[in-house]
PDB file of N, CA and C in Angstrom:
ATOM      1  N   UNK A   1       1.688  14.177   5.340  1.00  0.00           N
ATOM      2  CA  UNK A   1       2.158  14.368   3.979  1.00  0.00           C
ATOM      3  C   UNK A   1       2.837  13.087   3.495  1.00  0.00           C
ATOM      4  N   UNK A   2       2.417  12.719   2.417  1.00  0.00           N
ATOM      5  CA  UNK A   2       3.269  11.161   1.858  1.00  0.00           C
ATOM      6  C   UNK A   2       3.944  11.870   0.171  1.00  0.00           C
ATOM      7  N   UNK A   3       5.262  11.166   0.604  1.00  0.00           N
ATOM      8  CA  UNK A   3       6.534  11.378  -0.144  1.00  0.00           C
ATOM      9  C   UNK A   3       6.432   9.762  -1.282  1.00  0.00           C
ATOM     10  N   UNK A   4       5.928   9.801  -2.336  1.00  0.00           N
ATOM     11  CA  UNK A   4       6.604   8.544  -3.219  1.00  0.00           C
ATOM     12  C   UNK A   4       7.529   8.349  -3.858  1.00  0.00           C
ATOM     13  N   UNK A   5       8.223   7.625  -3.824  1.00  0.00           N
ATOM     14  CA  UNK A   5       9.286   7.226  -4.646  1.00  0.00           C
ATOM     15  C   UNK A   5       9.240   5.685  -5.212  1.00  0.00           C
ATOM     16  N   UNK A   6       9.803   5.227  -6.338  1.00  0.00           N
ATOM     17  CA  UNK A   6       9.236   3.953  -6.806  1.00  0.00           C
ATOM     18  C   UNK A   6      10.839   3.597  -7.403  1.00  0.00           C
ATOM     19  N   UNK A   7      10.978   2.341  -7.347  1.00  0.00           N
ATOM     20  CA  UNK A   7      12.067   1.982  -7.298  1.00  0.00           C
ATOM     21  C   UNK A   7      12.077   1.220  -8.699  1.00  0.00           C
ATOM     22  N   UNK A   8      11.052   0.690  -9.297  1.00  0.00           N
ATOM     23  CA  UNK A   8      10.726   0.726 -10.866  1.00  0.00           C
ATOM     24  C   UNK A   8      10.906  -0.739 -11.320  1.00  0.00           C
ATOM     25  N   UNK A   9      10.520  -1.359  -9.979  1.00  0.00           N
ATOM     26  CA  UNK A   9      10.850  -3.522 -10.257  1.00  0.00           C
ATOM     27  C   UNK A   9       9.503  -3.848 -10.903  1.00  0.00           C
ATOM     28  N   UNK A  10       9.021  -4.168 -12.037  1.00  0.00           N
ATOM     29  CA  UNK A  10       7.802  -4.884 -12.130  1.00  0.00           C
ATOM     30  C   UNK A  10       7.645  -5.911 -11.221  1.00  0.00           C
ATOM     31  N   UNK A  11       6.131  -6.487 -11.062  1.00  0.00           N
ATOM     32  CA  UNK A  11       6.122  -7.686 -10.455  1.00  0.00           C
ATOM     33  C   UNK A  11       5.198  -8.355 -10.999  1.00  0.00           C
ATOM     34  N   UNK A  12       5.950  -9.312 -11.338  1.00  0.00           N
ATOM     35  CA  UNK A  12       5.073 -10.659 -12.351  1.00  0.00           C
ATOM     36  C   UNK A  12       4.966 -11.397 -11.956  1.00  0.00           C
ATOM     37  N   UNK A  13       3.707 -12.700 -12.149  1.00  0.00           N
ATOM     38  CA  UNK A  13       3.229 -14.125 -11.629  1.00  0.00           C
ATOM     39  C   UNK A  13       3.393 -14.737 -13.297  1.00  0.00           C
ATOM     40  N   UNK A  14       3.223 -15.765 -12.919  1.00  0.00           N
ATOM     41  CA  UNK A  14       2.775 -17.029 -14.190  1.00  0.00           C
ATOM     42  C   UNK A  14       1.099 -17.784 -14.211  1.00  0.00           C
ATOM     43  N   UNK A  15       0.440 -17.182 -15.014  1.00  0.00           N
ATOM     44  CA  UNK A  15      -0.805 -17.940 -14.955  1.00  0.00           C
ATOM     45  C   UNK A  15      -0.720 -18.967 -16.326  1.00  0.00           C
ATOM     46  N   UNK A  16      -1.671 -19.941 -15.566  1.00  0.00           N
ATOM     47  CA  UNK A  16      -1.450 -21.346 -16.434  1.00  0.00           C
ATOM     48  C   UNK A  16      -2.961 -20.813 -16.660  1.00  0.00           C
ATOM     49  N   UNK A  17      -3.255 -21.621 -18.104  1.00  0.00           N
ATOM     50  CA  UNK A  17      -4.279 -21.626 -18.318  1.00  0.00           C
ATOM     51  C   UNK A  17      -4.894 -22.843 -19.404  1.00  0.00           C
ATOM     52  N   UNK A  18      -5.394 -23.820 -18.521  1.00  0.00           N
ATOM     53  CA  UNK A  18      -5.812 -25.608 -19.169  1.00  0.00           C
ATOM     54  C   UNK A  18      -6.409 -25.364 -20.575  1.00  0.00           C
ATOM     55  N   UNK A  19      -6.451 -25.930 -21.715  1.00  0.00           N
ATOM     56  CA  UNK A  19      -7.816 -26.004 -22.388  1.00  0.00           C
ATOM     57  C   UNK A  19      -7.877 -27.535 -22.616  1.00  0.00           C
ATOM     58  N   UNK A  20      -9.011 -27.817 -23.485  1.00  0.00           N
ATOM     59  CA  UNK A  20      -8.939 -29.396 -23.769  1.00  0.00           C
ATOM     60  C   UNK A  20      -8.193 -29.786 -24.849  1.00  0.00           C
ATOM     61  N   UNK A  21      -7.082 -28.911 -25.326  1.00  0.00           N
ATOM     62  CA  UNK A  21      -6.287 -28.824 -26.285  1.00  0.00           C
ATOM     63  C   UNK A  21      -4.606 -29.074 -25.816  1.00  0.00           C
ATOM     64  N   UNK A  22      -4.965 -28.926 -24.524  1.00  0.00           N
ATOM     65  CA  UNK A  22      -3.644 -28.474 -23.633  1.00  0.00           C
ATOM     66  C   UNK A  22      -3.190 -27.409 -22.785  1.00  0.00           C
ATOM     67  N   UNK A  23      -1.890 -27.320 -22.163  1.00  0.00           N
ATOM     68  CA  UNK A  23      -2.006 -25.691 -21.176  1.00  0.00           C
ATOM     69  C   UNK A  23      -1.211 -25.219 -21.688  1.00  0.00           C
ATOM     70  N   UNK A  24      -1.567 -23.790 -21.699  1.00  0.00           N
ATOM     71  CA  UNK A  24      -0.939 -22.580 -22.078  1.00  0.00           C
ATOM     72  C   UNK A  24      -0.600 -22.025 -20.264  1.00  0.00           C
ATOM     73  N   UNK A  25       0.869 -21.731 -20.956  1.00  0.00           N
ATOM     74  CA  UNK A  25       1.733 -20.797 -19.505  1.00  0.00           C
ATOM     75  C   UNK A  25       2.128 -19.247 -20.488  1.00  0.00           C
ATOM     76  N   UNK A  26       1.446 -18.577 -19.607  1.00  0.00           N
ATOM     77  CA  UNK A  26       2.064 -16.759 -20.146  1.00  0.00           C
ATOM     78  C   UNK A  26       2.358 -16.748 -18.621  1.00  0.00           C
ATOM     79  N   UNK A  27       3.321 -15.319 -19.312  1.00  0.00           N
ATOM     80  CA  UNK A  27       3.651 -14.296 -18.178  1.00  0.00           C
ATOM     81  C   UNK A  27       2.834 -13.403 -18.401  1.00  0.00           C
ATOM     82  N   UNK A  28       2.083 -13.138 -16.938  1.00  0.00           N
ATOM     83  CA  UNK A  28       1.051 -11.815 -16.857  1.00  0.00           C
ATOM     84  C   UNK A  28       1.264 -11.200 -15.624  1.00  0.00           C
ATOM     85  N   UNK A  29       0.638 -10.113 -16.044  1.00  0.00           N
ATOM     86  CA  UNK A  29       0.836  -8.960 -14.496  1.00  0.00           C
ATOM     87  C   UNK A  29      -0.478  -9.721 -13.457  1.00  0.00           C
ATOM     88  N   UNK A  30      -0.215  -9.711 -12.072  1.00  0.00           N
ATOM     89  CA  UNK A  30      -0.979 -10.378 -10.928  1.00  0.00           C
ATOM     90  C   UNK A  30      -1.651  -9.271 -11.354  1.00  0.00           C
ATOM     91  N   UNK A  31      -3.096 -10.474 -11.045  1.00  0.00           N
ATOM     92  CA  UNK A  31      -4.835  -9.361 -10.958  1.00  0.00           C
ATOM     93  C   UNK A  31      -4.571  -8.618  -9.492  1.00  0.00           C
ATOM     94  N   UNK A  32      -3.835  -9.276  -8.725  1.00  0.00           N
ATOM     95  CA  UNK A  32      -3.872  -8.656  -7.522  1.00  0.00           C
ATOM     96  C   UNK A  32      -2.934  -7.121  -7.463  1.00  0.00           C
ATOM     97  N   UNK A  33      -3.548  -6.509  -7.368  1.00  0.00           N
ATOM     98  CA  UNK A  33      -2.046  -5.543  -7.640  1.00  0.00           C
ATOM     99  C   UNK A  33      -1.181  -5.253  -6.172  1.00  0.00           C
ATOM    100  N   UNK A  34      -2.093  -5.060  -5.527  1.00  0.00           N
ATOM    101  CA  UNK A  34      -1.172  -4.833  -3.935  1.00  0.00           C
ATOM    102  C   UNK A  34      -1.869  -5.948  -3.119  1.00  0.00           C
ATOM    103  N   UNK A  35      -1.306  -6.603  -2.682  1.00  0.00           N
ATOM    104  CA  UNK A  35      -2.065  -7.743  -1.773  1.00  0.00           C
ATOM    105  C   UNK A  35      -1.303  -7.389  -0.087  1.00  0.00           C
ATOM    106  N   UNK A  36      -0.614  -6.603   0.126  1.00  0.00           N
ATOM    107  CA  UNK A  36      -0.236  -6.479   1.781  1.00  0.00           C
ATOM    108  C   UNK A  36       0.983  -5.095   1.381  1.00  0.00           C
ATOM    109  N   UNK A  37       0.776  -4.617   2.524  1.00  0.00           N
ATOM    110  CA  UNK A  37       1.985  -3.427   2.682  1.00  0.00           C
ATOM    111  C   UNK A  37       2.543  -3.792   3.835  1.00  0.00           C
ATOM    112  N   UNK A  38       3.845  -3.137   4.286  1.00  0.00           N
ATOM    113  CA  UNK A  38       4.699  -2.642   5.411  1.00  0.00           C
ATOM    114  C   UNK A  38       4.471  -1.718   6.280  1.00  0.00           C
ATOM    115  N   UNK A  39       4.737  -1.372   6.975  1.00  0.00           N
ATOM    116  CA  UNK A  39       4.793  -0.353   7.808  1.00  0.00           C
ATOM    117  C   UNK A  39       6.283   0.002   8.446  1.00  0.00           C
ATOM    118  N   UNK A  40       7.071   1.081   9.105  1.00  0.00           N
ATOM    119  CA  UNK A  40       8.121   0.813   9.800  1.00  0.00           C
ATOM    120  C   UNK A  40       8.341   2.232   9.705  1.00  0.00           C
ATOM    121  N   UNK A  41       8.405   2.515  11.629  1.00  0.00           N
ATOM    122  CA  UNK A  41       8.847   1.570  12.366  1.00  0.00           C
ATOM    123  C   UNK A  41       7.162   1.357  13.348  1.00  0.00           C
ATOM    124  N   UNK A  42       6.947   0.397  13.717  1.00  0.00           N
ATOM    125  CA  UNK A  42       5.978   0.468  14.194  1.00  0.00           C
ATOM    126  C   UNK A  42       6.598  -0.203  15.776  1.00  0.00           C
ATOM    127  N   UNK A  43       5.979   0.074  16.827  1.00  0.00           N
ATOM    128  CA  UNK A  43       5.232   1.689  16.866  1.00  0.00           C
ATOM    129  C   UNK A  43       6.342   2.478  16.063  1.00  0.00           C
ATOM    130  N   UNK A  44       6.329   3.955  16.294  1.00  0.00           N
ATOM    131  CA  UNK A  44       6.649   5.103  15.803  1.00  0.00           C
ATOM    132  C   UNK A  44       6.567   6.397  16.357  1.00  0.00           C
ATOM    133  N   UNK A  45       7.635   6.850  16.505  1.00  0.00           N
ATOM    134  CA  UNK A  45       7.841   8.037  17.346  1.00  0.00           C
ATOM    135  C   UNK A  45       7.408   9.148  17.050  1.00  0.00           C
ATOM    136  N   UNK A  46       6.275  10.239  17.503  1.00  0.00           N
ATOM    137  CA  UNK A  46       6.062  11.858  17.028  1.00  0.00           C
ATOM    138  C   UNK A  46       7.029  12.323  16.197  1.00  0.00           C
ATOM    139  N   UNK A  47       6.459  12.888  15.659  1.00  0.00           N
ATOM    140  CA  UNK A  47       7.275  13.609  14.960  1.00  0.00           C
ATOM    141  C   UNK A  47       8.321  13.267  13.915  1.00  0.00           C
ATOM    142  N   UNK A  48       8.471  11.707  13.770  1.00  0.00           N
ATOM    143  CA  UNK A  48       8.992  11.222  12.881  1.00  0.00           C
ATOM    144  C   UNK A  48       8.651  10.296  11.589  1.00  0.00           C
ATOM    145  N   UNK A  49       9.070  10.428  10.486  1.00  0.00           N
ATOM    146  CA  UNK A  49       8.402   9.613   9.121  1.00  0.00           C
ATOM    147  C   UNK A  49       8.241   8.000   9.507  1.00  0.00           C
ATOM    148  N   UNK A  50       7.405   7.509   9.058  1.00  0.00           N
ATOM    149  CA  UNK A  50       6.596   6.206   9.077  1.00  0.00           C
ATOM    150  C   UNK A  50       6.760   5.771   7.665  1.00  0.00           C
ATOM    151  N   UNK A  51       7.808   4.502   6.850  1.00  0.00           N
ATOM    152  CA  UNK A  51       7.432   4.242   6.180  1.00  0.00           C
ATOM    153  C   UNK A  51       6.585   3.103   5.786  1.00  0.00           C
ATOM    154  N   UNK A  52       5.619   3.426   4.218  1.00  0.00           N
ATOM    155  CA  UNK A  52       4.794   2.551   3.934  1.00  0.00           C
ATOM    156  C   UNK A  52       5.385   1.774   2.577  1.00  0.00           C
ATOM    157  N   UNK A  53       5.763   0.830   3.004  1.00  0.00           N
ATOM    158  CA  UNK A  53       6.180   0.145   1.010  1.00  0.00           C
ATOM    159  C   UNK A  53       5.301  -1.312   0.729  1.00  0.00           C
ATOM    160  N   UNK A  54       4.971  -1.463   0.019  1.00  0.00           N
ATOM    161  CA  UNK A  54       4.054  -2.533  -1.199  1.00  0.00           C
ATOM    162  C   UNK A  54       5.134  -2.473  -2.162  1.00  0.00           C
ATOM    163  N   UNK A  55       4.652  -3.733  -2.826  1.00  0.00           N
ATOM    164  CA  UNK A  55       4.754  -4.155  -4.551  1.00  0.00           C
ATOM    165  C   UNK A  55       3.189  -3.946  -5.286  1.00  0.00           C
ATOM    166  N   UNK A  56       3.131  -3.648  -6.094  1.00  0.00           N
ATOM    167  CA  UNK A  56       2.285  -3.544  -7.091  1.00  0.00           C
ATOM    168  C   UNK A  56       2.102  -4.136  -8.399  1.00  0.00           C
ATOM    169  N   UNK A  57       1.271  -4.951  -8.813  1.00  0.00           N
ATOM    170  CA  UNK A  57       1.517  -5.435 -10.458  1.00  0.00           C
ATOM    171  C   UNK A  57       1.228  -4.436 -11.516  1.00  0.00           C
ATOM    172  N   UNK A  58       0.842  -3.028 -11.095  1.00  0.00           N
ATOM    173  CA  UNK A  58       0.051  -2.315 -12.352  1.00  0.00           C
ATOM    174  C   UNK A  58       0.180  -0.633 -12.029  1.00  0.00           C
ATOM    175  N   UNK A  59      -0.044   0.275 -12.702  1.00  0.00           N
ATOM    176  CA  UNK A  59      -0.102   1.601 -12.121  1.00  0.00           C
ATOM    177  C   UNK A  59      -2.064   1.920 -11.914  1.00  0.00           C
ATOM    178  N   UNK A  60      -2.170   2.016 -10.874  1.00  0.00           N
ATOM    179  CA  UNK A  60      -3.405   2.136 -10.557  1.00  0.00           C
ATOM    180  C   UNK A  60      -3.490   3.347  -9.472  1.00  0.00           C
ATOM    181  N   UNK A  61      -4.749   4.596  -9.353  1.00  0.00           N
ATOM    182  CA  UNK A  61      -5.163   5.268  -9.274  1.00  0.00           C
ATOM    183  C   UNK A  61      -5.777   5.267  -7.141  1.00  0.00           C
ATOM    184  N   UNK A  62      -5.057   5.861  -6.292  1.00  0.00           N
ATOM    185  CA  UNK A  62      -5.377   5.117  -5.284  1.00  0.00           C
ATOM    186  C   UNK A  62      -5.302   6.348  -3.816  1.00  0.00           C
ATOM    187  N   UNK A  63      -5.754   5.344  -2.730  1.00  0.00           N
ATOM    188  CA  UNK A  63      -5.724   6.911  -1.589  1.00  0.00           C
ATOM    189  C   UNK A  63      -5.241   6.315  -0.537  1.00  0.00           C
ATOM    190  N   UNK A  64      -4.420   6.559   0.297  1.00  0.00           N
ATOM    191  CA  UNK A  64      -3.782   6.134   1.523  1.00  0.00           C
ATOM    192  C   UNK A  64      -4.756   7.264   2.521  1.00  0.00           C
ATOM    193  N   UNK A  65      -5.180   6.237   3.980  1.00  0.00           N
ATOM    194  CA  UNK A  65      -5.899   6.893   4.415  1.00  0.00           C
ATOM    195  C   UNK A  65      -5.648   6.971   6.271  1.00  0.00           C
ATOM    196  N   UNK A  66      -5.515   7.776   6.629  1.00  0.00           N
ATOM    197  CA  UNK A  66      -5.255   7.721   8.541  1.00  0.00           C
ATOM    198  C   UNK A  66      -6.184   7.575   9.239  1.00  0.00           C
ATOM    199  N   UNK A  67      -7.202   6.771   9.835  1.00  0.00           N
ATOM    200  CA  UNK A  67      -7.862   6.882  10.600  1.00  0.00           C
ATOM    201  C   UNK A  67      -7.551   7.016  12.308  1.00  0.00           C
ATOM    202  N   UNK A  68      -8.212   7.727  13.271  1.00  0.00           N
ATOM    203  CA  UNK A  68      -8.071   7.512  14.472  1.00  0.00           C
ATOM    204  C   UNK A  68      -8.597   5.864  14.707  1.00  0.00           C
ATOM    205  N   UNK A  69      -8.789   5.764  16.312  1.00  0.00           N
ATOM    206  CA  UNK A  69      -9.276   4.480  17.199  1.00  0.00           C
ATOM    207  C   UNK A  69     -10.872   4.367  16.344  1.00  0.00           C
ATOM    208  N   UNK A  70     -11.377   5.669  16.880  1.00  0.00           N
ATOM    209  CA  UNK A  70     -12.793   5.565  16.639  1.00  0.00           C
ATOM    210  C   UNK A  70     -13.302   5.504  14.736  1.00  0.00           C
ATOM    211  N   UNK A  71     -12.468   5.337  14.188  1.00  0.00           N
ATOM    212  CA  UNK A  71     -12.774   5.425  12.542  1.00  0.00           C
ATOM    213  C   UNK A  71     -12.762   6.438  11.795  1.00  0.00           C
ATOM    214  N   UNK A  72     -12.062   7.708  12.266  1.00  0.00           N
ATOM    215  CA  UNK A  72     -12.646   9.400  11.817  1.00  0.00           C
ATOM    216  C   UNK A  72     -11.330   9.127  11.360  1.00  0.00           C
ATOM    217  N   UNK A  73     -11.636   9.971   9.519  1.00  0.00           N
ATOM    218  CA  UNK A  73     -10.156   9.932   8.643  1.00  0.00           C
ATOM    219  C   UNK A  73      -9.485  11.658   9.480  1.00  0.00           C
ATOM    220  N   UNK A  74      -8.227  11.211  10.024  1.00  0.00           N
ATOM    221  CA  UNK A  74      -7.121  11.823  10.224  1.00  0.00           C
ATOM    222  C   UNK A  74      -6.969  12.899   8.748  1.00  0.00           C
ATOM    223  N   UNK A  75      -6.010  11.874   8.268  1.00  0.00           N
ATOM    224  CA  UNK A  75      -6.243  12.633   6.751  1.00  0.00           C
ATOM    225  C   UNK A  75      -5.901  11.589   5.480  1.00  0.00           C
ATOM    226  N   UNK A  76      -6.130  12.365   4.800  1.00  0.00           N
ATOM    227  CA  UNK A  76      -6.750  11.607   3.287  1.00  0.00           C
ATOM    228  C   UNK A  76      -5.515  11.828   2.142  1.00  0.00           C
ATOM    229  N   UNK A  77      -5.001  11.026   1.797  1.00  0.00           N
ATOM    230  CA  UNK A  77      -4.330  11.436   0.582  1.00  0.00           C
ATOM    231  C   UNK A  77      -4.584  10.776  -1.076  1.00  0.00           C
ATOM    232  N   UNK A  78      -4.831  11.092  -2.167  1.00  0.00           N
ATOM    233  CA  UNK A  78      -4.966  10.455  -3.060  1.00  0.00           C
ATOM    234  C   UNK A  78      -3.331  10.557  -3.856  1.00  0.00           C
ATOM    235  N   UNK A  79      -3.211   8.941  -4.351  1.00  0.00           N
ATOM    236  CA  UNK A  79      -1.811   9.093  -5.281  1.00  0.00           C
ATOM    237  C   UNK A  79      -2.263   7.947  -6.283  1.00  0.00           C
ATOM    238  N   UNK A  80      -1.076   7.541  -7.071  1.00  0.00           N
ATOM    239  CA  UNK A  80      -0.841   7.004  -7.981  1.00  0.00           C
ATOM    240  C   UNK A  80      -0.142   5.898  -7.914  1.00  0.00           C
ATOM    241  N   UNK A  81      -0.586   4.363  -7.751  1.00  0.00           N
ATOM    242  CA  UNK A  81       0.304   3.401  -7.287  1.00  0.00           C
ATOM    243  C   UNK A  81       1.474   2.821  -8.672  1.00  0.00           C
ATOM    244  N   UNK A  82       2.107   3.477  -8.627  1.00  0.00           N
ATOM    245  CA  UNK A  82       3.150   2.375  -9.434  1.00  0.00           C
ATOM    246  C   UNK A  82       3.494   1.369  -9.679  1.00  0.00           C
ATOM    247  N   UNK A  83       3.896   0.800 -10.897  1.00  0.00           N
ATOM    248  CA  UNK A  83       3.936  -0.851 -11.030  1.00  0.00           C
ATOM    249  C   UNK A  83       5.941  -0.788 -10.360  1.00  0.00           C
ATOM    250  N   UNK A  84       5.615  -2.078  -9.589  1.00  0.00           N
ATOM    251  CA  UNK A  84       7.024  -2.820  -8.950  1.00  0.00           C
ATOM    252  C   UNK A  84       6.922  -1.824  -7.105  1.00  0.00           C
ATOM    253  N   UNK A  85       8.215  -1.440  -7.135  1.00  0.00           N
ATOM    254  CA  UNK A  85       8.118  -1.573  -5.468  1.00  0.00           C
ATOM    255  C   UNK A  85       7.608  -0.144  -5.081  1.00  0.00           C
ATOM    256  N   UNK A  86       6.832   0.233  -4.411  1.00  0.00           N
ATOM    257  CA  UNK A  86       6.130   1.748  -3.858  1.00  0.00           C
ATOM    258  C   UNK A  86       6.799   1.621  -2.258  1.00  0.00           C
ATOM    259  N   UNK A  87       6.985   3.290  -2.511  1.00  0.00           N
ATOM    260  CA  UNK A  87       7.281   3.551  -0.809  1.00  0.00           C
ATOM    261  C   UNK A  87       7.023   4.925  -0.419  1.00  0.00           C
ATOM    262  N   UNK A  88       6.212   4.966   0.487  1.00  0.00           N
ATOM    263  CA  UNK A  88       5.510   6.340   1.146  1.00  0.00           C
ATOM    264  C   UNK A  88       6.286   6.985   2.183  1.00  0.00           C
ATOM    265  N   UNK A  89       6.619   7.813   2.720  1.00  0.00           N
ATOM    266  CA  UNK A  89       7.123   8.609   3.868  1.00  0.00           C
ATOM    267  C   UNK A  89       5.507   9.123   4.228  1.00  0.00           C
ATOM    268  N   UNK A  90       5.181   8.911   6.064  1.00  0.00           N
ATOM    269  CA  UNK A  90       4.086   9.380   6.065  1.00  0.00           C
ATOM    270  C   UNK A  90       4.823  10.177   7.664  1.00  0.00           C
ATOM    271  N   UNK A  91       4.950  11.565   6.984  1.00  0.00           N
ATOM    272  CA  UNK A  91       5.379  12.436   8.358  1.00  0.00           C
ATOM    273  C   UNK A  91       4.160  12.249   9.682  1.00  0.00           C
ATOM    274  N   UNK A  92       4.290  12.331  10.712  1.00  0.00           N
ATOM    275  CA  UNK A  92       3.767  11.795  12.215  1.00  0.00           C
ATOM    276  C   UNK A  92       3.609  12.874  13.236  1.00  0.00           C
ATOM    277  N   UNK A  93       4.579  14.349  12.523  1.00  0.00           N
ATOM    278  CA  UNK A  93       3.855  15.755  13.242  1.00  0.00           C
ATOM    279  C   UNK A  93       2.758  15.764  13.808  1.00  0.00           C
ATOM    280  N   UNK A  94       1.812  15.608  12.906  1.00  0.00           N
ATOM    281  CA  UNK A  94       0.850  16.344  12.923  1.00  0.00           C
ATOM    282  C   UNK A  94      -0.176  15.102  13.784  1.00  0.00           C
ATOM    283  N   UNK A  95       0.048  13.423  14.105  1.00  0.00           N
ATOM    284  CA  UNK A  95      -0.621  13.210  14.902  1.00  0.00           C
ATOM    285  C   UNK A  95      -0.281  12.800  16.238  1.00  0.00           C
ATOM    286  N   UNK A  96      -1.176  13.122  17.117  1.00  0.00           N
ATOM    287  CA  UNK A  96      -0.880  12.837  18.819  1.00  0.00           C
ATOM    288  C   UNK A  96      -0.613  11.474  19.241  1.00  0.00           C
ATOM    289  N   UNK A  97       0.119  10.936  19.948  1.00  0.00           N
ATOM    290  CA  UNK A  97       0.340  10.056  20.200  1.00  0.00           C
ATOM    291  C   UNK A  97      -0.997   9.098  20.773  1.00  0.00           C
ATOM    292  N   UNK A  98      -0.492   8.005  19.844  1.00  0.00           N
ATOM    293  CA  UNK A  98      -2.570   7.029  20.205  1.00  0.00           C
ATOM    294  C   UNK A  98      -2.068   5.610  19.723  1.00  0.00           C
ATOM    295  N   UNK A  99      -3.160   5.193  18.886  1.00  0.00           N
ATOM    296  CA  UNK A  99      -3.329   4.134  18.064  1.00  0.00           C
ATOM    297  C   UNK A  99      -4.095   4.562  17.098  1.00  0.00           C
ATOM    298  N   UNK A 100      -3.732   4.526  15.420  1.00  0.00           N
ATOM    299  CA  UNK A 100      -3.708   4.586  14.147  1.00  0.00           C
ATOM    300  C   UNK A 100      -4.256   3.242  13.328  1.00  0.00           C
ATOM    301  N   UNK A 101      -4.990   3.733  12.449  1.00  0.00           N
ATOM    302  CA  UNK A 101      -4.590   2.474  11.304  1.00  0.00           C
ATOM    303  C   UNK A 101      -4.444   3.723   9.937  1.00  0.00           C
ATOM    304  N   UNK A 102      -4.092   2.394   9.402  1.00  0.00           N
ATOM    305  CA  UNK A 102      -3.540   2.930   7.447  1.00  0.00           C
ATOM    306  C   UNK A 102      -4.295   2.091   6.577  1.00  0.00           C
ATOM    307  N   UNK A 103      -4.499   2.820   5.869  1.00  0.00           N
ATOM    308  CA  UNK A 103      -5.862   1.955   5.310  1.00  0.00           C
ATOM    309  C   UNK A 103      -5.323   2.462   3.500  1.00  0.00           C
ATOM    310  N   UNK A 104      -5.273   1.579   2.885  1.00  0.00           N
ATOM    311  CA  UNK A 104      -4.656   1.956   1.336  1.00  0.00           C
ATOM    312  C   UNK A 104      -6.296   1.216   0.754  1.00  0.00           C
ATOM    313  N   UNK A 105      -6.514   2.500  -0.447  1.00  0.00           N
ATOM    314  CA  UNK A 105      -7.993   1.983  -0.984  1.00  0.00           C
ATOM    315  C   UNK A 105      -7.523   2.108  -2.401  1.00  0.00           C
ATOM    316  N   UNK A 106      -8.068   1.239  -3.119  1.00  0.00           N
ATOM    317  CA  UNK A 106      -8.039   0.937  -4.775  1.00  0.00           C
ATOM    318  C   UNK A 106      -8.826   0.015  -5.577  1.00  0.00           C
ATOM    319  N   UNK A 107      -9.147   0.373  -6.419  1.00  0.00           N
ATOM    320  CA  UNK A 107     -10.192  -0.872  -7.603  1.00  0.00           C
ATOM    321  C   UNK A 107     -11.015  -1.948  -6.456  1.00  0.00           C
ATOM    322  N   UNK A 108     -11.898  -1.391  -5.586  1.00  0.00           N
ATOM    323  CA  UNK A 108     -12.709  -1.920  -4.607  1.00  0.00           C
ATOM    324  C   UNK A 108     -12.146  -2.688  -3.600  1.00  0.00           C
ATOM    325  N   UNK A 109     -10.643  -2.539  -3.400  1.00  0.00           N
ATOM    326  CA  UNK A 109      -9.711  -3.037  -2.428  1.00  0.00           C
ATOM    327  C   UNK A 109      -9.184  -2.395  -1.169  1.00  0.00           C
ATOM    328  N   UNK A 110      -9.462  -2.864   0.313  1.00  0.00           N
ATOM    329  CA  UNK A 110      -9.352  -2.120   1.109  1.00  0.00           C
ATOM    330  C   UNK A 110      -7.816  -3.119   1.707  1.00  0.00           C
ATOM    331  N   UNK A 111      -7.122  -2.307   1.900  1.00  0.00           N
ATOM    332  CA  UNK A 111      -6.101  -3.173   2.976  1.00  0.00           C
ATOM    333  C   UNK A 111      -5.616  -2.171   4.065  1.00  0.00           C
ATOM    334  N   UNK A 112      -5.632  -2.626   5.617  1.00  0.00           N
ATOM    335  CA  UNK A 112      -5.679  -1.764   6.338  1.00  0.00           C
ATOM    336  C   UNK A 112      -4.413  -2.581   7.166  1.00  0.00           C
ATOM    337  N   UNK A 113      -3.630  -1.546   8.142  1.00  0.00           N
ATOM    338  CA  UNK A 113      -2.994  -2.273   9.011  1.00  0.00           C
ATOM    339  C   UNK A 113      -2.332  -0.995  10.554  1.00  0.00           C
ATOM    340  N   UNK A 114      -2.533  -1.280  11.591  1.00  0.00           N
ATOM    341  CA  UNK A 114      -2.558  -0.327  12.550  1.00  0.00           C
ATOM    342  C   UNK A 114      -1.093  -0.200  13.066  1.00  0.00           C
ATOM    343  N   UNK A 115      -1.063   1.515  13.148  1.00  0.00           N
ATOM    344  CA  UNK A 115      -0.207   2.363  13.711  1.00  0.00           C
ATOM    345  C   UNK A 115       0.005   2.734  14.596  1.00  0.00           C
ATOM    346  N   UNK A 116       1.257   2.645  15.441  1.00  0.00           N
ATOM    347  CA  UNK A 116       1.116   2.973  17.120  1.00  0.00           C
ATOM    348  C   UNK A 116       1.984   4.238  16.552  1.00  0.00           C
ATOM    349  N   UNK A 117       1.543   5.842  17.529  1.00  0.00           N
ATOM    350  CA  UNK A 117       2.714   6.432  17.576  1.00  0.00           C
ATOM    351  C   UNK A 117       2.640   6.734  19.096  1.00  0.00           C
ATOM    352  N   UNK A 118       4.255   7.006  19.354  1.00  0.00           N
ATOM    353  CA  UNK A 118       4.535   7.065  20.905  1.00  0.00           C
ATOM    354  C   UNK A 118       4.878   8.482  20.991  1.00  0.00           C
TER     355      UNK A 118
END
């Protein structure tokens, strides 16, 4: 089960942009919206919450995903990524002690990163 809570920081870059006229500097939201997450505590003990936190540039439409060793989704959750800082509680009941990954999917973006629980 994943718990969100959003702490409500935008996160902004500066894109320059040349012409043969001269450069223009705006402030814009990163195309990237999540480029790496956290994990903690890794490993991670049964039975206890695992958190997941990112930054985000945008509110985008998205699924956090558990796979075992062998690639079979554990389980599936779809949420809602928030613009500025995201943070998941991912309770650990329900899996046996192994090796995990977390796999966050969005706008053709996979970012994955592996879970020990003990």
């Amino acid at each position: 089960m994943l718990i969100p809570f959003n702490d409500g920081i935008p996160n902004y870059v500066t894109k320059v942009t040349q012409f043969k006229t001269g450069t223009e500097v705006s402030k814009v939201n990163d195309i990237n919206f999540v480029n790496d997450f956290e994990l903690y505590p890794v490993p991670a003990t049964q039975g206890n919450n695992v958190s997941i936190q990112f930054n985000s540039s945008k509110y985008i439409d998205s699924s956090i995903k558990i796979l075992d060793i062998l690639g079979n989704i554990v389980t599936s959750n779809g949420f809602r990524i928030n613009a500025g800082v995201n943070n998941y509680l991912l309770n650990t009941t329900s899996l046996a002690k192994g090796i995990y990954f977390v796999r966050i999917e969005a706008e053709n973006k996979i970012l994955t990163k592996k879970l020990i629980i003990q």
